[in-house]
C-alpha atoms as a PDB file:
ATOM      1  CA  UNK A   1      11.663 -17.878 -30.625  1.00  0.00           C
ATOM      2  CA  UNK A   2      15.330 -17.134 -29.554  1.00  0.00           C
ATOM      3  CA  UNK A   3      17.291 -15.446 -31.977  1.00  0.00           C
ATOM      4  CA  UNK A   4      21.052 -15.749 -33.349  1.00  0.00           C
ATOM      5  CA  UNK A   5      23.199 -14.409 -30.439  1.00  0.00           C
ATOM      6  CA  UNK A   6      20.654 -15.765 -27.387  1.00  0.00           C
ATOM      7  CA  UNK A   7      20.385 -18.861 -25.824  1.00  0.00           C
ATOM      8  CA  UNK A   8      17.153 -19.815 -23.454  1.00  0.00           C
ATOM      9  CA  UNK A   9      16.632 -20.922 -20.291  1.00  0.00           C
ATOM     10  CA  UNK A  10      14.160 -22.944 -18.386  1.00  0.00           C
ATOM     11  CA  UNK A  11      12.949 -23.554 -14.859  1.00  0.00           C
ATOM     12  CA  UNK A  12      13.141 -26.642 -12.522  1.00  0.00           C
ATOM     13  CA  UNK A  13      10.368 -28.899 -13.218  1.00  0.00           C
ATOM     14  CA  UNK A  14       8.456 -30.781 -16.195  1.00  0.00           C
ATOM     15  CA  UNK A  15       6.587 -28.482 -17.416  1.00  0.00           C
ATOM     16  CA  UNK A  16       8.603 -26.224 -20.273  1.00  0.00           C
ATOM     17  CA  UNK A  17       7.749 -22.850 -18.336  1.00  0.00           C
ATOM     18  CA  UNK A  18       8.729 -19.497 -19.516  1.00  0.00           C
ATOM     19  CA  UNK A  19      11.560 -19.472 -21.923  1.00  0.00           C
ATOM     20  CA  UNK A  20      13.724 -16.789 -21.297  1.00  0.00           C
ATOM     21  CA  UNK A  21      16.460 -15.178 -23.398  1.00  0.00           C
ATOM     22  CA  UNK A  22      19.681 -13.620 -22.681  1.00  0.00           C
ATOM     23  CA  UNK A  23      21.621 -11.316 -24.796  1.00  0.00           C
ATOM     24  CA  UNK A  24      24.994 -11.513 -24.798  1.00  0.00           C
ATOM     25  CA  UNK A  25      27.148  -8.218 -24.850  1.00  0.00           C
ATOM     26  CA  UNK A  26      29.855 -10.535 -26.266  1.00  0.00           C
ATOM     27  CA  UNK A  27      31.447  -8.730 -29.711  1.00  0.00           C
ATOM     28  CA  UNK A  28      31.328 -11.634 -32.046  1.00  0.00           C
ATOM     29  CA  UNK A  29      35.402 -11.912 -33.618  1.00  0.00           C
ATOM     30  CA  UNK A  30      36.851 -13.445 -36.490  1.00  0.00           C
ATOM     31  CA  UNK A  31      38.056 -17.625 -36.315  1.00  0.00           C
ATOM     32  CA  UNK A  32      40.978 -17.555 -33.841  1.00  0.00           C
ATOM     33  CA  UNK A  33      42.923 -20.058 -36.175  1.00  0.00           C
ATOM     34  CA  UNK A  34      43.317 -16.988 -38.812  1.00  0.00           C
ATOM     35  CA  UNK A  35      45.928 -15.051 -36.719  1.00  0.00           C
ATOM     36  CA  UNK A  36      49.246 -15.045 -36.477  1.00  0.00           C
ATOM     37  CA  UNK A  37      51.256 -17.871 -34.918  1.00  0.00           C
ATOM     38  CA  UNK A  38      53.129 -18.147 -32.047  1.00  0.00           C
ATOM     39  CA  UNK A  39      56.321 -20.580 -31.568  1.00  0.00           C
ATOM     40  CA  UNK A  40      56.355 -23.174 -28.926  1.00  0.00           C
ATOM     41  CA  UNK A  41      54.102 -25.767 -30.146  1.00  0.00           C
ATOM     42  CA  UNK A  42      56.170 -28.785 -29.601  1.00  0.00           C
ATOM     43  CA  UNK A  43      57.288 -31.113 -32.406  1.00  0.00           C
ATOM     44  CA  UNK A  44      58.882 -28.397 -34.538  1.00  0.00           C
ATOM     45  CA  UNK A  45      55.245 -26.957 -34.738  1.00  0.00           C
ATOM     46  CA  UNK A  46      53.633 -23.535 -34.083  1.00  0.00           C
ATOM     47  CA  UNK A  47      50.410 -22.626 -32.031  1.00  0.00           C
ATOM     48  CA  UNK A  48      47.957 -19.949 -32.347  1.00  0.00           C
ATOM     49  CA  UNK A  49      48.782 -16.622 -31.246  1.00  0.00           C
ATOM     50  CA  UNK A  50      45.317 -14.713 -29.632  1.00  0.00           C
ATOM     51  CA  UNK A  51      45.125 -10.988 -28.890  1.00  0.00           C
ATOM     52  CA  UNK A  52      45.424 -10.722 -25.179  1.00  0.00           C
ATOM     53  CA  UNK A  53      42.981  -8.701 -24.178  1.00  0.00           C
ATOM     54  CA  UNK A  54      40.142 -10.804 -25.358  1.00  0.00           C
ATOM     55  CA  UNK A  55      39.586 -14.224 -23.310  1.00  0.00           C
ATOM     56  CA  UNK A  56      37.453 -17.304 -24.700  1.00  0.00           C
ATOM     57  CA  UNK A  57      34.383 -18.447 -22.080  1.00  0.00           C
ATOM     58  CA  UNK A  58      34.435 -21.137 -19.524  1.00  0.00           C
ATOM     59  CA  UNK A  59      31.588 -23.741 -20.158  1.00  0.00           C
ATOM     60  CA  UNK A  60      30.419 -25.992 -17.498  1.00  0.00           C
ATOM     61  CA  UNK A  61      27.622 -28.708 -20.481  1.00  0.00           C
ATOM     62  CA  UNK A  62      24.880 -30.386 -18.077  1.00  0.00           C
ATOM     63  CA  UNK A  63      24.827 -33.059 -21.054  1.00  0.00           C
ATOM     64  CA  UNK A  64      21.973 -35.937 -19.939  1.00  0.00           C
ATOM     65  CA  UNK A  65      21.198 -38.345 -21.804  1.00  0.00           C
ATOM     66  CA  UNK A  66      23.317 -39.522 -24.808  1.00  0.00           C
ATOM     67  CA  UNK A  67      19.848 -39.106 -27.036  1.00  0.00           C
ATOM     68  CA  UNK A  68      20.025 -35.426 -26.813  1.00  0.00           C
ATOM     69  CA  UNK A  69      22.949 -35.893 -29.672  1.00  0.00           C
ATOM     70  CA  UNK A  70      19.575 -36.714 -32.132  1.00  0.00           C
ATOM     71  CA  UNK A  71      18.041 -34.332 -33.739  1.00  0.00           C
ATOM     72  CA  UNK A  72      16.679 -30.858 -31.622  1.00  0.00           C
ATOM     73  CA  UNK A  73      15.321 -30.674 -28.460  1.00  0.00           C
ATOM     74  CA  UNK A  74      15.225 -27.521 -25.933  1.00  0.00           C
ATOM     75  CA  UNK A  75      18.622 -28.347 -24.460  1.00  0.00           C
ATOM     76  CA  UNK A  76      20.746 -29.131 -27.966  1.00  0.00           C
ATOM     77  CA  UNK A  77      18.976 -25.902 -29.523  1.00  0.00           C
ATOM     78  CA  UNK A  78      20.651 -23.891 -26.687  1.00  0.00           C
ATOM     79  CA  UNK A  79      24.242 -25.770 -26.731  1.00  0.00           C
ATOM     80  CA  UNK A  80      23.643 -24.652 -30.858  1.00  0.00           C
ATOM     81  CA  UNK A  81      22.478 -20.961 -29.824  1.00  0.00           C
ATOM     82  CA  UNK A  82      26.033 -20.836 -27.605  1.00  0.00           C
ATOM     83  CA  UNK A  83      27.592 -21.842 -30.538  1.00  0.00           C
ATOM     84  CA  UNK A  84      26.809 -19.026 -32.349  1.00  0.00           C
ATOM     85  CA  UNK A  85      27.153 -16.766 -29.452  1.00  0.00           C
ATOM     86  CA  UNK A  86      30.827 -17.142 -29.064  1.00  0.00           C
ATOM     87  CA  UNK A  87      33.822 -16.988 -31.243  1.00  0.00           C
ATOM     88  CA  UNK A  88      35.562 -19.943 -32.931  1.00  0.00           C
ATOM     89  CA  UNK A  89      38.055 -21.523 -30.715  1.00  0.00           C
ATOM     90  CA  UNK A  90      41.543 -22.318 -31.856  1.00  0.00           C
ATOM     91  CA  UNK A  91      41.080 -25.619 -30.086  1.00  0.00           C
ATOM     92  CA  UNK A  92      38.128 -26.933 -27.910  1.00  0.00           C
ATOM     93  CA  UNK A  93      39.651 -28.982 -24.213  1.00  0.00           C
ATOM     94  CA  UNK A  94      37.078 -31.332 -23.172  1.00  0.00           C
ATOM     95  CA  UNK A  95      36.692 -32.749 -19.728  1.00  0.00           C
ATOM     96  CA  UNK A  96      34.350 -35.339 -19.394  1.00  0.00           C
ATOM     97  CA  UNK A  97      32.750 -36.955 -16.771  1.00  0.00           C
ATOM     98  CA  UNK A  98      33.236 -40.561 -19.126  1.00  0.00           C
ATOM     99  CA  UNK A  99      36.564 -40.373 -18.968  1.00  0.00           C
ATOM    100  CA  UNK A 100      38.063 -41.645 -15.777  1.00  0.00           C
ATOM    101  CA  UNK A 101      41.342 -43.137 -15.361  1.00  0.00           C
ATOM    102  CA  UNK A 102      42.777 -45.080 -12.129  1.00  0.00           C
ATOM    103  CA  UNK A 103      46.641 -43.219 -11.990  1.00  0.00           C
ATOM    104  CA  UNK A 104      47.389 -39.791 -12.839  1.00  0.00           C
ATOM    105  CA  UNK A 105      45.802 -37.496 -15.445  1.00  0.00           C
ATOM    106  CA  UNK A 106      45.868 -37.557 -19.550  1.00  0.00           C
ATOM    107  CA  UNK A 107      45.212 -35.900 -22.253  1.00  0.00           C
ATOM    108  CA  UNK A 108      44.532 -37.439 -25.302  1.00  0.00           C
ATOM    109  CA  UNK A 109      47.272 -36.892 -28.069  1.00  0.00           C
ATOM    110  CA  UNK A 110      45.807 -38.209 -31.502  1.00  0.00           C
ATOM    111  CA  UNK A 111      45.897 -36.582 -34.361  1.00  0.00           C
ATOM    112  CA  UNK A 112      42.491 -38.160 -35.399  1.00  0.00           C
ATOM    113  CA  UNK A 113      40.749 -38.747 -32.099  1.00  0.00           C
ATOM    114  CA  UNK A 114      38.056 -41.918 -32.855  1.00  0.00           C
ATOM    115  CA  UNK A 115      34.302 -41.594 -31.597  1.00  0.00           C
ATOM    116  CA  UNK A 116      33.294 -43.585 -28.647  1.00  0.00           C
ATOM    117  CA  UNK A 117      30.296 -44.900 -28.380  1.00  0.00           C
ATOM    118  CA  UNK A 118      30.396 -45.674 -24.829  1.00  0.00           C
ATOM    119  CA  UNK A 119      27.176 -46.767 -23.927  1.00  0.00           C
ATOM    120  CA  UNK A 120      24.499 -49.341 -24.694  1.00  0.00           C
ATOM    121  CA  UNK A 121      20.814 -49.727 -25.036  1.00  0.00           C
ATOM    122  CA  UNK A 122      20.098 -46.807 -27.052  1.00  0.00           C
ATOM    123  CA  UNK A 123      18.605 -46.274 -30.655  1.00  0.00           C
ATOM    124  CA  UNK A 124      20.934 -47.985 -33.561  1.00  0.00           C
ATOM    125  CA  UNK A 125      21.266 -44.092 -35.170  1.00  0.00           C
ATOM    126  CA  UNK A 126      23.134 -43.305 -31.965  1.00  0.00           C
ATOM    127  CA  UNK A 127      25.791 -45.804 -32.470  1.00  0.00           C
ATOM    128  CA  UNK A 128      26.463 -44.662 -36.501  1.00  0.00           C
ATOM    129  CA  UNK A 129      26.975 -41.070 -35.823  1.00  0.00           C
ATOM    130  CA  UNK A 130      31.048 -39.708 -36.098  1.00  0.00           C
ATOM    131  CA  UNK A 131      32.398 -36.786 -35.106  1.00  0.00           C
ATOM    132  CA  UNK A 132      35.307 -36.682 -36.931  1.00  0.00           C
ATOM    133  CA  UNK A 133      37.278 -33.816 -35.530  1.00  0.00           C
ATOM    134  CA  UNK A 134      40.857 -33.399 -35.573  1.00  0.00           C
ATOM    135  CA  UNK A 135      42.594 -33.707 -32.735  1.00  0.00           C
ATOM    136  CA  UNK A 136      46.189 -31.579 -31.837  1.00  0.00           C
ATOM    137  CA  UNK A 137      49.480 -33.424 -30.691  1.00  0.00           C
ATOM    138  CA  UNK A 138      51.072 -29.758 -30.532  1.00  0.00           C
ATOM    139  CA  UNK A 139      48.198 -28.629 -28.179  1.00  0.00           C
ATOM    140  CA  UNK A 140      48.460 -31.539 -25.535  1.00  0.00           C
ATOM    141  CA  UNK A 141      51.742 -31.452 -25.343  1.00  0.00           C
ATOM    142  CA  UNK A 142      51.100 -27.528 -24.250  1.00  0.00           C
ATOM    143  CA  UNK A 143      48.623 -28.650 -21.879  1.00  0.00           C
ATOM    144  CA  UNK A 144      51.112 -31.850 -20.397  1.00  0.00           C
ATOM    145  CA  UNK A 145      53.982 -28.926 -19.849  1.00  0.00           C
ATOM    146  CA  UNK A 146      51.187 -25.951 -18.357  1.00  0.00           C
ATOM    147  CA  UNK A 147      49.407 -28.124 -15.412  1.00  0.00           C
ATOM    148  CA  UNK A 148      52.240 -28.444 -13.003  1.00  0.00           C
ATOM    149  CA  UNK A 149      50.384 -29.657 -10.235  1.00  0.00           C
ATOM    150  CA  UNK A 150      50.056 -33.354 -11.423  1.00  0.00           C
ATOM    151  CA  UNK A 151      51.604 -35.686 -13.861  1.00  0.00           C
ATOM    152  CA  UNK A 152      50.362 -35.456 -16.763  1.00  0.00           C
ATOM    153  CA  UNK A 153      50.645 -38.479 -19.457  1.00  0.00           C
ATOM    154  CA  UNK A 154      49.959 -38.023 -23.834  1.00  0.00           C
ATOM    155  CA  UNK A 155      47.304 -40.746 -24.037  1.00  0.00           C
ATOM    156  CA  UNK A 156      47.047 -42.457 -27.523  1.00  0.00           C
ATOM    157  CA  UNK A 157      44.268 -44.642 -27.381  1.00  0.00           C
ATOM    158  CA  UNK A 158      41.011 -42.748 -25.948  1.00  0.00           C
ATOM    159  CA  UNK A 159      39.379 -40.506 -28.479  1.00  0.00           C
ATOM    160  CA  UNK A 160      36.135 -38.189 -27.787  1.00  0.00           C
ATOM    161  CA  UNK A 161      33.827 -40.087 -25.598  1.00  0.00           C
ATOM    162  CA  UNK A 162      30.036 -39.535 -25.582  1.00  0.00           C
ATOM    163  CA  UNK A 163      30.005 -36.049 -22.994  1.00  0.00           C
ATOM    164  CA  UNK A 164      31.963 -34.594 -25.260  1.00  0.00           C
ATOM    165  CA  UNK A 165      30.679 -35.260 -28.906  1.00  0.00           C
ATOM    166  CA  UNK A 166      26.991 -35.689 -27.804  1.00  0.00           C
ATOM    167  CA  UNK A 167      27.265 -31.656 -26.936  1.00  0.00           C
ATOM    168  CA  UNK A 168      30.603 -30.498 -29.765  1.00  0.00           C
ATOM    169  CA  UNK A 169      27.952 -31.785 -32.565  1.00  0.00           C
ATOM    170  CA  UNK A 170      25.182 -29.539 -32.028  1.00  0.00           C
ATOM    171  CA  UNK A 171      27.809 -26.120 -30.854  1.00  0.00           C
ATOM    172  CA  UNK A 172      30.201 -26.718 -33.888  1.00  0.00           C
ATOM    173  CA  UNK A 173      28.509 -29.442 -36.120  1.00  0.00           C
ATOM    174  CA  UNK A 174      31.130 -28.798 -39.049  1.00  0.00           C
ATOM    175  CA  UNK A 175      33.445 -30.642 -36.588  1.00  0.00           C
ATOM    176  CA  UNK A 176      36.344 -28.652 -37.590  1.00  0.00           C
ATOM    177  CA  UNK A 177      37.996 -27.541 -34.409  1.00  0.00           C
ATOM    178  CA  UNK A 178      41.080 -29.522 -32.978  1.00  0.00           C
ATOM    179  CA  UNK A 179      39.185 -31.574 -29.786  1.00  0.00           C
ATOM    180  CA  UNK A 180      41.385 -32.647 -27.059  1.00  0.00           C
ATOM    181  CA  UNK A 181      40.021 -34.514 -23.843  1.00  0.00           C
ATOM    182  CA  UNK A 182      41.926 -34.169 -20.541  1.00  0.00           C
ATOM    183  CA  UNK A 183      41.128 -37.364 -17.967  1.00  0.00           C
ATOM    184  CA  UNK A 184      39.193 -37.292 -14.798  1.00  0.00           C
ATOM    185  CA  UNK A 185      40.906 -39.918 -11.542  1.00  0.00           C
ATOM    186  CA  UNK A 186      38.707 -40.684  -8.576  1.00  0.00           C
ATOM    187  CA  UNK A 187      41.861 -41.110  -6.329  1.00  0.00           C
ATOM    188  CA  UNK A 188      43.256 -37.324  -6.722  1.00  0.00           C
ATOM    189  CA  UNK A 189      41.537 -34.865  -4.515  1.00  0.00           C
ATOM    190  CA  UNK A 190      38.864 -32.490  -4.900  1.00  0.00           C
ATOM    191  CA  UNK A 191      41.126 -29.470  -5.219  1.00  0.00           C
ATOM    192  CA  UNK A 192      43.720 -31.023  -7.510  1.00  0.00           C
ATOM    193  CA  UNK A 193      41.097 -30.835  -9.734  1.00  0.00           C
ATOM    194  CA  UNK A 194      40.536 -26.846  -9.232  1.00  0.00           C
ATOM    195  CA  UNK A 195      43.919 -26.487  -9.160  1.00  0.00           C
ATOM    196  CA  UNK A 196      44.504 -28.410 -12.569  1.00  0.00           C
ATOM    197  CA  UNK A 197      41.840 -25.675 -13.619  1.00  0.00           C
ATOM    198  CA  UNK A 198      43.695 -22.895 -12.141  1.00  0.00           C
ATOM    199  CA  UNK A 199      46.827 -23.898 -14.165  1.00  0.00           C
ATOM    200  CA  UNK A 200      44.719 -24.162 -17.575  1.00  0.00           C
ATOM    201  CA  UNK A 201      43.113 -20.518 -17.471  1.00  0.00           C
ATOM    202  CA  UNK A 202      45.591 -18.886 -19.369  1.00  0.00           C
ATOM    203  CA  UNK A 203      44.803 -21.009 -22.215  1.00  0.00           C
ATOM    204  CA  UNK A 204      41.871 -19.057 -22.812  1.00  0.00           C
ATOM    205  CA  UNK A 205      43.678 -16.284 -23.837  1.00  0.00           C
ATOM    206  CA  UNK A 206      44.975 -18.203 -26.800  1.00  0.00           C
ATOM    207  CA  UNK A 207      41.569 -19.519 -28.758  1.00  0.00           C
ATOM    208  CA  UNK A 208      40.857 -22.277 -26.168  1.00  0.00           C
ATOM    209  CA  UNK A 209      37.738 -22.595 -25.229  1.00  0.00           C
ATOM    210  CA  UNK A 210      37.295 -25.179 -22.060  1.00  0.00           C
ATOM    211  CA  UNK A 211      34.587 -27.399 -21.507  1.00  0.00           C
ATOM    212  CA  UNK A 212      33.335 -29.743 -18.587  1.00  0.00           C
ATOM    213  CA  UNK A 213      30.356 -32.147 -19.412  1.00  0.00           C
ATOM    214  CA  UNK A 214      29.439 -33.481 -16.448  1.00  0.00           C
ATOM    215  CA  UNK A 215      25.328 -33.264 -14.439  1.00  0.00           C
ATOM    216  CA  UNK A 216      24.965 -31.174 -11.421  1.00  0.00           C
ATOM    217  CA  UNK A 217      22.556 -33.675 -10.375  1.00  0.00           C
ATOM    218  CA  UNK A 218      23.571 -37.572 -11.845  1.00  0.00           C
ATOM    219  CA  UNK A 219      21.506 -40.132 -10.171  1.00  0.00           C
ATOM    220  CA  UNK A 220      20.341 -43.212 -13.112  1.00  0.00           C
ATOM    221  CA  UNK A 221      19.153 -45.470 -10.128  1.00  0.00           C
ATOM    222  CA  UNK A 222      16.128 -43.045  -9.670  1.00  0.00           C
ATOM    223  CA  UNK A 223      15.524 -41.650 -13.223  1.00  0.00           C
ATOM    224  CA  UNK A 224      11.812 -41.914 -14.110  1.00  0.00           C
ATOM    225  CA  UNK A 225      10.547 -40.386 -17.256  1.00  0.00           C
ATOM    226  CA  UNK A 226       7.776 -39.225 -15.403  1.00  0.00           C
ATOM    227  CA  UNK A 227       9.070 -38.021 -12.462  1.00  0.00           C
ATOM    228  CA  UNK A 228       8.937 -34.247 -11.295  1.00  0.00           C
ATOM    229  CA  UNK A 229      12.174 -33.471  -9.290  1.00  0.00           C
ATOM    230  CA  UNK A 230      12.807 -35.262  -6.677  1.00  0.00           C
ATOM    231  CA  UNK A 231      12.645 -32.470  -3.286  1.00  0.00           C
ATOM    232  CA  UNK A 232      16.704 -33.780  -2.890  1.00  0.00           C
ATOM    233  CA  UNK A 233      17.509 -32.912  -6.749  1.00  0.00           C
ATOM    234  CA  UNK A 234      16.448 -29.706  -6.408  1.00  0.00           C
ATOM    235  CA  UNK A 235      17.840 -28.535  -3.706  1.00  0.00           C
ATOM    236  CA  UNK A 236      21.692 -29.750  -4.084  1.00  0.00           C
ATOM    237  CA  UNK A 237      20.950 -28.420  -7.630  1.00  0.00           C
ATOM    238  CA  UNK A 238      19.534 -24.903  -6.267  1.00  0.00           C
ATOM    239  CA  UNK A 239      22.979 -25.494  -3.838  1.00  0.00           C
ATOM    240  CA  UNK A 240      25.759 -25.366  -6.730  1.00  0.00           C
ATOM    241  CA  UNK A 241      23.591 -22.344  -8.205  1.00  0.00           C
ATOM    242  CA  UNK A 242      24.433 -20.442  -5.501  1.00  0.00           C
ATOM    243  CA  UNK A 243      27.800 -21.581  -4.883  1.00  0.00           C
ATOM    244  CA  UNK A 244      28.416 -20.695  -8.006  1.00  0.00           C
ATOM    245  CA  UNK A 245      26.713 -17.371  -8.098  1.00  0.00           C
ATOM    246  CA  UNK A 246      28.807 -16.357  -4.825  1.00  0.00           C
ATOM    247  CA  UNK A 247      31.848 -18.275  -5.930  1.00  0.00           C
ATOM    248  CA  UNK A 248      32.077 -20.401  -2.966  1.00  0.00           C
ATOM    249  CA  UNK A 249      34.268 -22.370  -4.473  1.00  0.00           C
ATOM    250  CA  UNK A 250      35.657 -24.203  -1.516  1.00  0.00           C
ATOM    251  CA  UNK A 251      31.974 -24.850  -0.794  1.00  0.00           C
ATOM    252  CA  UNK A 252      31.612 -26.619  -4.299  1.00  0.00           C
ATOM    253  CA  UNK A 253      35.174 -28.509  -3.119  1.00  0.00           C
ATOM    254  CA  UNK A 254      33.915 -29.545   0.033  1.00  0.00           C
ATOM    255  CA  UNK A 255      30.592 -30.536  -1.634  1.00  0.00           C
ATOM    256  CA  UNK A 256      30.309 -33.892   0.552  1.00  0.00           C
ATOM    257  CA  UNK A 257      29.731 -31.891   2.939  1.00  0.00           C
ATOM    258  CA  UNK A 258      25.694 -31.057   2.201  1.00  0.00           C
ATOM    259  CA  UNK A 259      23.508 -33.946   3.292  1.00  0.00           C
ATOM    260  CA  UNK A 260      21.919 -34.763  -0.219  1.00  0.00           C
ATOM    261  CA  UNK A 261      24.950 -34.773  -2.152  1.00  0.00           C
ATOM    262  CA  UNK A 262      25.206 -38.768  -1.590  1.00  0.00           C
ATOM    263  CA  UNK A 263      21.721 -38.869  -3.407  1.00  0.00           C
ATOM    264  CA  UNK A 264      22.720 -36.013  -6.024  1.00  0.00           C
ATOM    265  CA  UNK A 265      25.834 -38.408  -6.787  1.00  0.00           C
ATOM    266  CA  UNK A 266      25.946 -41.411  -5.854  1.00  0.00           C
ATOM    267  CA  UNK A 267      29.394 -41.493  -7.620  1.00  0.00           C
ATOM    268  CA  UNK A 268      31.190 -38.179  -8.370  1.00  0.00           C
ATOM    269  CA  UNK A 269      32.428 -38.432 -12.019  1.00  0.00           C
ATOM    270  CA  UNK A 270      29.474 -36.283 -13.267  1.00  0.00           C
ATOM    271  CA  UNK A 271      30.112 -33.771 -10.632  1.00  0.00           C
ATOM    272  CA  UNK A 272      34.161 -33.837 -11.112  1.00  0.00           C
ATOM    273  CA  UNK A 273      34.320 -31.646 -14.406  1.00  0.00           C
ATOM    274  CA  UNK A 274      32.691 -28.506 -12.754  1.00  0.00           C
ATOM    275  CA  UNK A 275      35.771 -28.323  -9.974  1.00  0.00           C
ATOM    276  CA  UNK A 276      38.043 -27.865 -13.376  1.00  0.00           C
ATOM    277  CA  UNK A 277      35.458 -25.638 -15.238  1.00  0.00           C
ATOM    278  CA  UNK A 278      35.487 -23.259 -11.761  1.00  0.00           C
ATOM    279  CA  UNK A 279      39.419 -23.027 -11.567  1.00  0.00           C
ATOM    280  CA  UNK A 280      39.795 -21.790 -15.018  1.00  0.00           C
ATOM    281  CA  UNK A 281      36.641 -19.853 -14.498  1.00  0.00           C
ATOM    282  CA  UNK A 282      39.200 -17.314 -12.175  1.00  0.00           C
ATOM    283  CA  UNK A 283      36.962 -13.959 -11.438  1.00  0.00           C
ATOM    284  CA  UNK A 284      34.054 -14.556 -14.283  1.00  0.00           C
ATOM    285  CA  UNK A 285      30.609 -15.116 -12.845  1.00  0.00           C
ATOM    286  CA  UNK A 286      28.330 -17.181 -14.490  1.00  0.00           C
ATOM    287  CA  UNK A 287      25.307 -17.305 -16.317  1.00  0.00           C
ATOM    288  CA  UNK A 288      23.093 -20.167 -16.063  1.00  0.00           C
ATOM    289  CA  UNK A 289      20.543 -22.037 -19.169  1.00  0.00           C
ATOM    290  CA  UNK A 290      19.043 -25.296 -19.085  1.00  0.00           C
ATOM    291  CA  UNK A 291      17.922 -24.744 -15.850  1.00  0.00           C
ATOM    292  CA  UNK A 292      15.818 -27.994 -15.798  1.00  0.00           C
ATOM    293  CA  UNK A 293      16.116 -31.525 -13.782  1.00  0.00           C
ATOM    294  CA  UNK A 294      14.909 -34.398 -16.402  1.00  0.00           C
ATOM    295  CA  UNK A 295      13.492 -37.507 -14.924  1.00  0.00           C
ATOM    296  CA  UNK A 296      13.440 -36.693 -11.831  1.00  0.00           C
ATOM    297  CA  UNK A 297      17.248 -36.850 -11.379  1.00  0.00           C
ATOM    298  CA  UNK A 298      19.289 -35.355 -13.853  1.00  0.00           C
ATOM    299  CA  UNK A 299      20.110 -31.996 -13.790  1.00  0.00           C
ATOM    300  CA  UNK A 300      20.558 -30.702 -17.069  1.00  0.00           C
ATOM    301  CA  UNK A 301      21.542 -26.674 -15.851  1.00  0.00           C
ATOM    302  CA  UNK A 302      24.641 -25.379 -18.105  1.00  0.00           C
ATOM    303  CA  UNK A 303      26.943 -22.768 -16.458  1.00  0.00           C
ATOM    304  CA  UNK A 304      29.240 -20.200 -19.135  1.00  0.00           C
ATOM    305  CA  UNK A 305      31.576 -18.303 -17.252  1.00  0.00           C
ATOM    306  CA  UNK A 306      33.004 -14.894 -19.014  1.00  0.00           C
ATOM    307  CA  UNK A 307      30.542 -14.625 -21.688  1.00  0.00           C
ATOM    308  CA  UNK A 308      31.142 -10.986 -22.371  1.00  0.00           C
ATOM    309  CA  UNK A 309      35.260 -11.771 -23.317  1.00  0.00           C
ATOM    310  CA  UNK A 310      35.109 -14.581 -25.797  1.00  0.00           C
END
């Protein structure tokens, strides 16, 4: 049983295997929102101040199916164990592979972001639950002036789509942190997107903690309940763990480039968030959890990058 302050992981395959649990050496610190503000919010408003020298994590959420939002199954109870591991952000930036917009990039602007139920064929429960978290004006106006590599639009009409509140409900389920969600756009290229990351890293040393919910591996044309991993799902997987661990980033970039990625995404959106996740990542390496492929073709592995600073 994992304690407080742990999350598990698991290996490839069907079968639950050995859990394993890994301490964090992460010093658990007050809510972010209690200290002192800092001008510059936009709109005649202030924005958190955070002590420099401590850094929130970088969180790459492997989120599956939107089911995993009911209830507790192996991979909720660890997005709840990270939860607990870290410190309350001042404001949690989502980007999430449902979220994909034809021109430039947004970020969402509301000041009561509405939950999407984007999807269909799924259990009636699904489609009553809210997350009603607030969402921050001030803070996407910060992030519209920080990312100076791309144009970057205050979007008034998405809210938080199903990658984002399908994981947010089981880390914070109080739903009390500002959410923001910054777009994804098939037609920029692959290392816009890092470099859109790049240019959101210092956020992290004010209370924000970043998120990308995407799959490693996102195939639904060959999901089969009852499917061990498919030989190609494992090994593009076992590829991004070791880009990852090495940071070859270009690799991860340039991931066309391995033979099975056109069967690990047939379409990229799922793989998208991770090139933002890695630029704000900078120097931290990662730790891994989840470490399973559902179905045969879903990779649910989670990446947290910096665990020891937030």
């Amino acid at each position: 049983m994992a304690k407080a302050g742990a999350f598990m992981t698991r290996e490839n395959g069907d079968a639950p295997g050995e859990l394993l649990v890994i301490q964090s050496n992460a010093k658990k610190l007050p809510d972010h929102r209690t200290y002192p503000v800092l001008p510059g919010g936009g709109g005649g408003k202030e924005t958190p101040a955070f002590p420099e020298h401590y850094r929130m994590p970088v969180i790459f959420i492997g989120h599956g199916s939107p089911e995993n939002a009911l209830g507790n199954n192996p991979f909720s109870t660890a997005w709840k164990q990270l939860g607990k591991m870290i410190s309350k952000p001042a404001l949690i930036l989502s980007i999430s592979a449902h979220w994909i917009i034809q021109e430039g990039t947004a970020v969402t602007a509301t000041r009561h972001p509405r939950t999407i139920h984007d999807f269909y064929g799924f259990p009636d429960e699904l489609y009553r639950i809210e997350y009603p978290a607030p969402g921050s004006p001030e803070w996407a106006k910060i992030v519209q002036n920080l990312i100076q590599s791309s144009s970057i639009s205050l979007d008034y009409e998405w809210g938080l789509d199903h990658g984002t509140w399908s994981v947010l409900r089981h880390m914070y389920p109080e739903a009390d942190i500002p959410v923001i969600q910054l777009s994804l756009n098939y037609n920029q290229p692959l290392s816009l997107l890092f470099r859109i990351g790049e240019e959101l890293g210092p956020l992290r040393e004010r209370g924000v903690l970043i998120l990308g919910s995407g799959n490693l591996v996102h195939n639904l044309m060959m999901l089969s309940m009852h499917e061990k991993p498919y030989p190609w799902a494992l090994e593009f997987d076992n590829i991004v763990k070791n880009n990852l661990t090495a940071r070859d980033y270009d690799s991860l970039i340039d991931y066309t480039k391995y033979p099975v990625s056109s069967l690990a995404h047939p379409t990229s959106e799922h793989f998208l968030p991770l090139l933002c996740i890695i630029g704000a990542a900078g120097d931290d390496r990662p730790r891994f959890f989840n470490e399973t492929i559902f179905a045969g073709s879903i990779s649910m592995r989670c990446a947290v990058f910096g665990l020891d600073t937030g």
